[in-house]
C-alpha atoms as a PDB file:
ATOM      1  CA  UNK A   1      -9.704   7.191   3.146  1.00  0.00           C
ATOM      2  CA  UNK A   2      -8.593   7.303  -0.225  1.00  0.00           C
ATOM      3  CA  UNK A   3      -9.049  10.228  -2.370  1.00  0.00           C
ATOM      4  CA  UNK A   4     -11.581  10.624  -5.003  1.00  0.00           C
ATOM      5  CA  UNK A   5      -9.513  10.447  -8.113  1.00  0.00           C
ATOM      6  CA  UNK A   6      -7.516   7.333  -6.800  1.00  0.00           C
ATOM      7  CA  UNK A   7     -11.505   5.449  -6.761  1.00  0.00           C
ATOM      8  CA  UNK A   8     -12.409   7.151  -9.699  1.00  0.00           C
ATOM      9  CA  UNK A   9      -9.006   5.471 -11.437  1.00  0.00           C
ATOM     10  CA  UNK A  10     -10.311   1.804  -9.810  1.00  0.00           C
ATOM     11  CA  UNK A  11     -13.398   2.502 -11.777  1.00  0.00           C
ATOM     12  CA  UNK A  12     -11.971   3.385 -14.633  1.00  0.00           C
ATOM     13  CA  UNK A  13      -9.534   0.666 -14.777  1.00  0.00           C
ATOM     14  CA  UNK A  14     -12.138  -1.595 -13.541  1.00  0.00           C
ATOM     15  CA  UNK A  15     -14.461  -0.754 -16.518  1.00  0.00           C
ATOM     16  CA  UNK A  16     -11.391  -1.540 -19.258  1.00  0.00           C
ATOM     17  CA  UNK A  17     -10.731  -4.745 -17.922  1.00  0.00           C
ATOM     18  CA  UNK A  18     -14.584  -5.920 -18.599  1.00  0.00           C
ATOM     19  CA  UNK A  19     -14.243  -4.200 -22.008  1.00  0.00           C
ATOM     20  CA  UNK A  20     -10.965  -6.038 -22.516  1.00  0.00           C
ATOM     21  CA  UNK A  21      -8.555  -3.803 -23.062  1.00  0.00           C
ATOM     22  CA  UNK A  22      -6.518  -3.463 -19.920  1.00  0.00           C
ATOM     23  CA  UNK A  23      -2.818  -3.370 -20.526  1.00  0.00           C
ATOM     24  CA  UNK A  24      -0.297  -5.290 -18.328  1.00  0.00           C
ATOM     25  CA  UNK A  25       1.044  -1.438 -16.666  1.00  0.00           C
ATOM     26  CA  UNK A  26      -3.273  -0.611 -16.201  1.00  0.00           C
ATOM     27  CA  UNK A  27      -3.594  -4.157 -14.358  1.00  0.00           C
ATOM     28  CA  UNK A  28      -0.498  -3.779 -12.065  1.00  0.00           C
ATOM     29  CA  UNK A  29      -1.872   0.003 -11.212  1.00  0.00           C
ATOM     30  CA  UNK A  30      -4.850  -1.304 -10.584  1.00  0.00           C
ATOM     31  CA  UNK A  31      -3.821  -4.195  -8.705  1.00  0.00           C
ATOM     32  CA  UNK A  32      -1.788  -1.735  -6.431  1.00  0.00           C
ATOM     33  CA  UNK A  33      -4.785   0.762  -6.380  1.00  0.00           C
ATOM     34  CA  UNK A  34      -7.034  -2.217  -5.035  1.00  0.00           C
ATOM     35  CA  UNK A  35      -4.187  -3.018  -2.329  1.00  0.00           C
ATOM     36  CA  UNK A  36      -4.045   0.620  -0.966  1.00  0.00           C
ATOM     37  CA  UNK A  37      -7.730   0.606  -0.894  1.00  0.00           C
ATOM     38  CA  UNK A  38      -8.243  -2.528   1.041  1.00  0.00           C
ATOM     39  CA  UNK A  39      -5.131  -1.209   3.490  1.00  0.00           C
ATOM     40  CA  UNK A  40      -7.449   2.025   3.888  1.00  0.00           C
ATOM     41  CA  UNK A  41     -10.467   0.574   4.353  1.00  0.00           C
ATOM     42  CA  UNK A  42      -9.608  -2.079   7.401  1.00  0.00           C
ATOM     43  CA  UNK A  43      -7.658   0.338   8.923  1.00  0.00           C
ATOM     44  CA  UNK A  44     -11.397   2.723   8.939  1.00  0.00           C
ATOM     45  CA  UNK A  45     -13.190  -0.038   9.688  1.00  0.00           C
ATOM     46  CA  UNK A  46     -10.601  -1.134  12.930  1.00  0.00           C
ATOM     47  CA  UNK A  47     -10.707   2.341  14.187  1.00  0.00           C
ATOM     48  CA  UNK A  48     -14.750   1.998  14.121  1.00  0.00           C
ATOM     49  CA  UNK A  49     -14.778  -1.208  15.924  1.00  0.00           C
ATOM     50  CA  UNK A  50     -12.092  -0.211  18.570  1.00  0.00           C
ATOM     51  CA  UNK A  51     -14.336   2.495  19.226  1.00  0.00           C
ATOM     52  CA  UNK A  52     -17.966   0.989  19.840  1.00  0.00           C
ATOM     53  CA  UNK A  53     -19.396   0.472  22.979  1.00  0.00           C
ATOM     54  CA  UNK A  54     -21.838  -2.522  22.520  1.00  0.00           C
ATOM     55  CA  UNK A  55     -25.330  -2.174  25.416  1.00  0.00           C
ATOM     56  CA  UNK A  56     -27.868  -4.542  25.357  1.00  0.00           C
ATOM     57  CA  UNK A  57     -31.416  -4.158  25.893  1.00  0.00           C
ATOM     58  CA  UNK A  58     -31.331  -3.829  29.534  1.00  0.00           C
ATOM     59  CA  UNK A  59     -28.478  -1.235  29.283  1.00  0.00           C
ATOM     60  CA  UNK A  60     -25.338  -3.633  30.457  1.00  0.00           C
ATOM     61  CA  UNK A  61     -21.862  -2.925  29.140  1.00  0.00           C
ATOM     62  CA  UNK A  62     -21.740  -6.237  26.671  1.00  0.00           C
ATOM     63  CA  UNK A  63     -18.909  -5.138  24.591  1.00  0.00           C
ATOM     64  CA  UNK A  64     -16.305  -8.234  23.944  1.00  0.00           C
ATOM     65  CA  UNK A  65     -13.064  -8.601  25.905  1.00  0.00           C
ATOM     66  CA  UNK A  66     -11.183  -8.163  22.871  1.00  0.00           C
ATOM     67  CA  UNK A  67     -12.432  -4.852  22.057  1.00  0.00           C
ATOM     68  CA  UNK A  68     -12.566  -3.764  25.875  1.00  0.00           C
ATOM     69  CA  UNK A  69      -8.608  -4.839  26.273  1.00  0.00           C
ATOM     70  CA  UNK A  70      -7.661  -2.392  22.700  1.00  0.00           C
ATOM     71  CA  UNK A  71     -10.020   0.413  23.694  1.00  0.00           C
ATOM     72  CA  UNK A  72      -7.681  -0.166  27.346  1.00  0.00           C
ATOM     73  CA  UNK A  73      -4.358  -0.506  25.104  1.00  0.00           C
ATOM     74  CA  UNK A  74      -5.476   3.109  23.572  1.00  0.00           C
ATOM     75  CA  UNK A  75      -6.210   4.788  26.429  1.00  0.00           C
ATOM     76  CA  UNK A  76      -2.621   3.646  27.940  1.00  0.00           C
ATOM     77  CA  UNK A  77      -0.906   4.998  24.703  1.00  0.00           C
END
């Protein structure tokens, strides 16, 4: 995940550009800020979903193929 300061920068920059007063360098850092965030944030979020196990109420193994086949891929690796 990405460190605090690197949000706390998004926010800041975030907060100038409603105010107005972003400069051209502030929007390209923040632009490339945004980019590394996003790039964090799916790779989190695919790590959670290659790991879940979906059950349904009976207690059957209902997890999609998809999953089941990268979970497989992993465990080969």
């Amino acid at each position: 995940m990405l460190s605090q300061e690197k949000i706390a920068r998004i926010n800041e920059l975030s907060k100038k550009a409603k105010e107005g007063t972003l400069t051209e360098r502030e929007a390209k850092e923040r632009s490339a800020l945004r980019k590394e965030y996003l790039e964090s944030f799916r790779k989190s979020m695919r790590t959670t979903i290659e790991n879940v196990k979906v059950v349904d109420e009976e207690g059957n193994d209902v997890t999609p193929a998809k999953v089941k086949a990268l979970q497989e891929k992993r465990k080969l690796n």
